[in-house]
C-alpha atoms as a PDB file:
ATOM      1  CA  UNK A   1       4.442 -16.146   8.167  1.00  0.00           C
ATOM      2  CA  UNK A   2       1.725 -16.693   5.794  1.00  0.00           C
ATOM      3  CA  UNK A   3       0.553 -14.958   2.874  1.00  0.00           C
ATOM      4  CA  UNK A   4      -2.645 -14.722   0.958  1.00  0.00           C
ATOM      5  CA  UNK A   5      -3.135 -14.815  -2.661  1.00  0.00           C
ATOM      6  CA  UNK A   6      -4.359 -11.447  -3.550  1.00  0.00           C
ATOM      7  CA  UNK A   7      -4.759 -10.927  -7.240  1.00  0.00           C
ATOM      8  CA  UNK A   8      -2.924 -10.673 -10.589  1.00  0.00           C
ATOM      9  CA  UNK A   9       0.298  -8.019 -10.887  1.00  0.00           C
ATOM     10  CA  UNK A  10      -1.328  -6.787 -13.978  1.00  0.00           C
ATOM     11  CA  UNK A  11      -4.431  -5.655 -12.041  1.00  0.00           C
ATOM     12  CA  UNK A  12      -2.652  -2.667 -10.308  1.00  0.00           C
ATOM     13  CA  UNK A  13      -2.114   0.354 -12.881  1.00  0.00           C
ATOM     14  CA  UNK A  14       2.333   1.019 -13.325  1.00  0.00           C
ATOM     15  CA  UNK A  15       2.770   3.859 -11.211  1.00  0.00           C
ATOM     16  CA  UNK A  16      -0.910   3.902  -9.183  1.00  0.00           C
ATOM     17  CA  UNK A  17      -3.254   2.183  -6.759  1.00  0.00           C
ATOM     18  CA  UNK A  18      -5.935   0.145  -6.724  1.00  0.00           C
ATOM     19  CA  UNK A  19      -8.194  -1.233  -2.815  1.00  0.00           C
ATOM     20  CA  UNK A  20      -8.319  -4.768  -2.029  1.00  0.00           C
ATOM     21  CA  UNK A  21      -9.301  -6.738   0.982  1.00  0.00           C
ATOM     22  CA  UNK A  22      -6.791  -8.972   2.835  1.00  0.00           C
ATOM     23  CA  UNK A  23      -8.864 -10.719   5.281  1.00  0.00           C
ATOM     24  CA  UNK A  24     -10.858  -8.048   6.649  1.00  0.00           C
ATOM     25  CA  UNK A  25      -7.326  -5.352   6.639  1.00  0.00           C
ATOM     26  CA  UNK A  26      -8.266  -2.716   4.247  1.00  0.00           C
ATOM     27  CA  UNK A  27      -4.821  -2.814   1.987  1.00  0.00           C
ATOM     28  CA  UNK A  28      -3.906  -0.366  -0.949  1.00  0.00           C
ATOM     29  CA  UNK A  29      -1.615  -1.812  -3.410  1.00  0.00           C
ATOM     30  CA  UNK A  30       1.022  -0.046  -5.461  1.00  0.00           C
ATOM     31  CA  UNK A  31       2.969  -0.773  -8.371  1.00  0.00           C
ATOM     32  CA  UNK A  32       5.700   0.705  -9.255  1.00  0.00           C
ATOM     33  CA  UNK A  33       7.692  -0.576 -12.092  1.00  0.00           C
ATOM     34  CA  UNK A  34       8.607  -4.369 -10.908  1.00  0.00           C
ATOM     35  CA  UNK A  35       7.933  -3.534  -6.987  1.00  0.00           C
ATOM     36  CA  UNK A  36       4.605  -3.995  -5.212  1.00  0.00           C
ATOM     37  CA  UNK A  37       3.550  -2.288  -2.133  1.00  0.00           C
ATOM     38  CA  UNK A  38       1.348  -2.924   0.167  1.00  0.00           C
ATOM     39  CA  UNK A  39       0.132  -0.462   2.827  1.00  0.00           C
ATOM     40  CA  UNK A  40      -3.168   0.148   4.973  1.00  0.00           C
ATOM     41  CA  UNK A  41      -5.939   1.884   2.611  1.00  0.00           C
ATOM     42  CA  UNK A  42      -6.721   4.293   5.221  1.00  0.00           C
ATOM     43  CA  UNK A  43      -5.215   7.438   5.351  1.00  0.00           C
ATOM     44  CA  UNK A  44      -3.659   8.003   9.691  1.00  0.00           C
ATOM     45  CA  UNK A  45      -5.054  11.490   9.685  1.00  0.00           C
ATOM     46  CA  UNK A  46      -8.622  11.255   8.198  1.00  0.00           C
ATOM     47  CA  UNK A  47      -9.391   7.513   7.523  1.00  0.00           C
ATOM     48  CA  UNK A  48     -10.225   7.857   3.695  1.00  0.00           C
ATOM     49  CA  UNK A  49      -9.232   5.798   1.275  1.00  0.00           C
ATOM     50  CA  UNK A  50      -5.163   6.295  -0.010  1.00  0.00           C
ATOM     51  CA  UNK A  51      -5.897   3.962  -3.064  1.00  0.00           C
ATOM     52  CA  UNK A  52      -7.980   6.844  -4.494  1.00  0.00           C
ATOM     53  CA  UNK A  53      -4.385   9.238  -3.968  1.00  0.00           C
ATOM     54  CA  UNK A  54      -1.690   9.793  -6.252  1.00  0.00           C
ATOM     55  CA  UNK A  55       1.265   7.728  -6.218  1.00  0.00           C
ATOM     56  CA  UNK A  56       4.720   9.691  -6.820  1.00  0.00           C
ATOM     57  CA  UNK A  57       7.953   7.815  -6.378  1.00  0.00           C
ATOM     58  CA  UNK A  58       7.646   5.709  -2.872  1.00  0.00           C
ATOM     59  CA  UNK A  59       4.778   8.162  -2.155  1.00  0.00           C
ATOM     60  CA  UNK A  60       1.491   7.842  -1.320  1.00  0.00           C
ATOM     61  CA  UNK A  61      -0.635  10.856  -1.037  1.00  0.00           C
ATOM     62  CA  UNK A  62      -3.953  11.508   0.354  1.00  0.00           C
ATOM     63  CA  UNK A  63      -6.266  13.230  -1.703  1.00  0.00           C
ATOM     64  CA  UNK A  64      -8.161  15.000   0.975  1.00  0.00           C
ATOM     65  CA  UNK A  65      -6.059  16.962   3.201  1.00  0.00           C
ATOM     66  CA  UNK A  66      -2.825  16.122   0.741  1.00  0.00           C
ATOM     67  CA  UNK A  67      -0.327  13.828   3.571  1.00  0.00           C
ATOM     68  CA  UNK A  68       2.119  11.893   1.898  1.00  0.00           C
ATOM     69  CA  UNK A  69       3.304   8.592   3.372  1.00  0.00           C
ATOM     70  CA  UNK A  70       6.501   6.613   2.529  1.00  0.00           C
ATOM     71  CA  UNK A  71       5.302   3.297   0.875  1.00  0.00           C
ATOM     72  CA  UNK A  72       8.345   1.720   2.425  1.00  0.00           C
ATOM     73  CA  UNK A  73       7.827   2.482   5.760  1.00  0.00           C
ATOM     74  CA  UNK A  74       4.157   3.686   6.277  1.00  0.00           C
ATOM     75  CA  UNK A  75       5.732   7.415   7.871  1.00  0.00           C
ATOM     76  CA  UNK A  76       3.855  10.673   6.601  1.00  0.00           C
ATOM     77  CA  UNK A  77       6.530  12.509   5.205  1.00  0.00           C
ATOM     78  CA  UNK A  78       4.271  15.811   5.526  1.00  0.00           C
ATOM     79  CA  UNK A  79       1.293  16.837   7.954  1.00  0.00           C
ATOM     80  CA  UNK A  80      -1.423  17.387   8.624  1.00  0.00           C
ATOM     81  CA  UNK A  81      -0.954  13.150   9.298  1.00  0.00           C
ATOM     82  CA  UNK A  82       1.510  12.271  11.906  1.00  0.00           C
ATOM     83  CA  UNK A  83       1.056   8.801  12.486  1.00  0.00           C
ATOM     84  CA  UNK A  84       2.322   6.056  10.461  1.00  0.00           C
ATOM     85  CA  UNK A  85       0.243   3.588   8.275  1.00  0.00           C
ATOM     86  CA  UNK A  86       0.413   0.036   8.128  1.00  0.00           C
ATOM     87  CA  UNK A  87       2.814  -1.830   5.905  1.00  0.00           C
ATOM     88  CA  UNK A  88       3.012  -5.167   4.441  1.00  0.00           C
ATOM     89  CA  UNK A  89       5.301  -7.993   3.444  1.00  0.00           C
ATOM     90  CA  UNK A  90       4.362  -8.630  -0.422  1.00  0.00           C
ATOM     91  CA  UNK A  91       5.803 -11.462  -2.648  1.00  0.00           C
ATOM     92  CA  UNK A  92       4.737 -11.465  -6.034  1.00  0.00           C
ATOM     93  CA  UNK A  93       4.994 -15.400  -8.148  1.00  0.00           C
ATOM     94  CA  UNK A  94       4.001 -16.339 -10.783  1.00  0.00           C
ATOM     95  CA  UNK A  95       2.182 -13.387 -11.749  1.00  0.00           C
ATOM     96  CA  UNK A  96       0.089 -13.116  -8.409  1.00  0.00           C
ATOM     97  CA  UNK A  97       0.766 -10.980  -5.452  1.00  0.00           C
ATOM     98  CA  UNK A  98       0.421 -12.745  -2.219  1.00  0.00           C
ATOM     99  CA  UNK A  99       0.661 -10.395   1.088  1.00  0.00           C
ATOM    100  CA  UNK A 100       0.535 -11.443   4.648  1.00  0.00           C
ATOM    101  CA  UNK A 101      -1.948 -10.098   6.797  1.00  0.00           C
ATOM    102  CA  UNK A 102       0.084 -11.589   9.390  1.00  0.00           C
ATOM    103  CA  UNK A 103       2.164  -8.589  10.687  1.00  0.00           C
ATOM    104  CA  UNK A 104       3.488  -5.385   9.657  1.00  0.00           C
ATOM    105  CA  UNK A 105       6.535  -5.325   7.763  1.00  0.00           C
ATOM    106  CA  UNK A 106       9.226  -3.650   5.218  1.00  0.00           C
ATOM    107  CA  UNK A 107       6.673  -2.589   2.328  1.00  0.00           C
ATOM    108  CA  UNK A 108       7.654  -3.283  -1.231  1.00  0.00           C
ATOM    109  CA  UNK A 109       8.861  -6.379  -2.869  1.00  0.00           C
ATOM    110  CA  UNK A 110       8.925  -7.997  -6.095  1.00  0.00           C
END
């Protein structure tokens, strides 16, 4: 499995989001205290951007029709989505988080 140097841990806001590219995967990173998430940016119900949500907890929600989804495992945890997103395997050294684009995984790791 490889992984791809993303950017600094002290680029993503405690407790929010912020949209990067990994590859051409549209990914929304999350930090939340010493964990980092990585998910698809694209919300499963109307494809806009979750990094533009608000994060509560392992939550990210949607800011246009309000669905939630579980940063761990990508599941909406309230409609009107009811597909999963994509989730990420994250490592975070040396100050840098690295994900891999290569396939989906457990979200969250620090």
């Amino acid at each position: 499995m490889s992984f791809v140097k993303v950017c600094p841990v002290d680029k993503i806001p405690a407790g929010g989001a912020i949209a990067v590219e990994v590859g051409d995967l549209p990914v929304a990173l999350v930090r939340r205290g010493e964990t980092v998430y990585a998910v698809g940016d694209l919300c499963s119900h109307a494809e806009v951007s979750l990094s533009d949500g608000e994060v509560e907890g392992t939550t990210i929600e949607c800011w246009l029709h309000g669905s939630c989804f579980d940063l761990r495992s990508g599941r909406p945890v309230n409609p009107p989505a009811t597909a999963p997103i994509a989730t990420y395997r994250v490592k975070v050294e040396d100050g840098f988080v690295y994900v891999s684009p290569d396939g989906e995984g457990p979200g969250g790791r620090s």
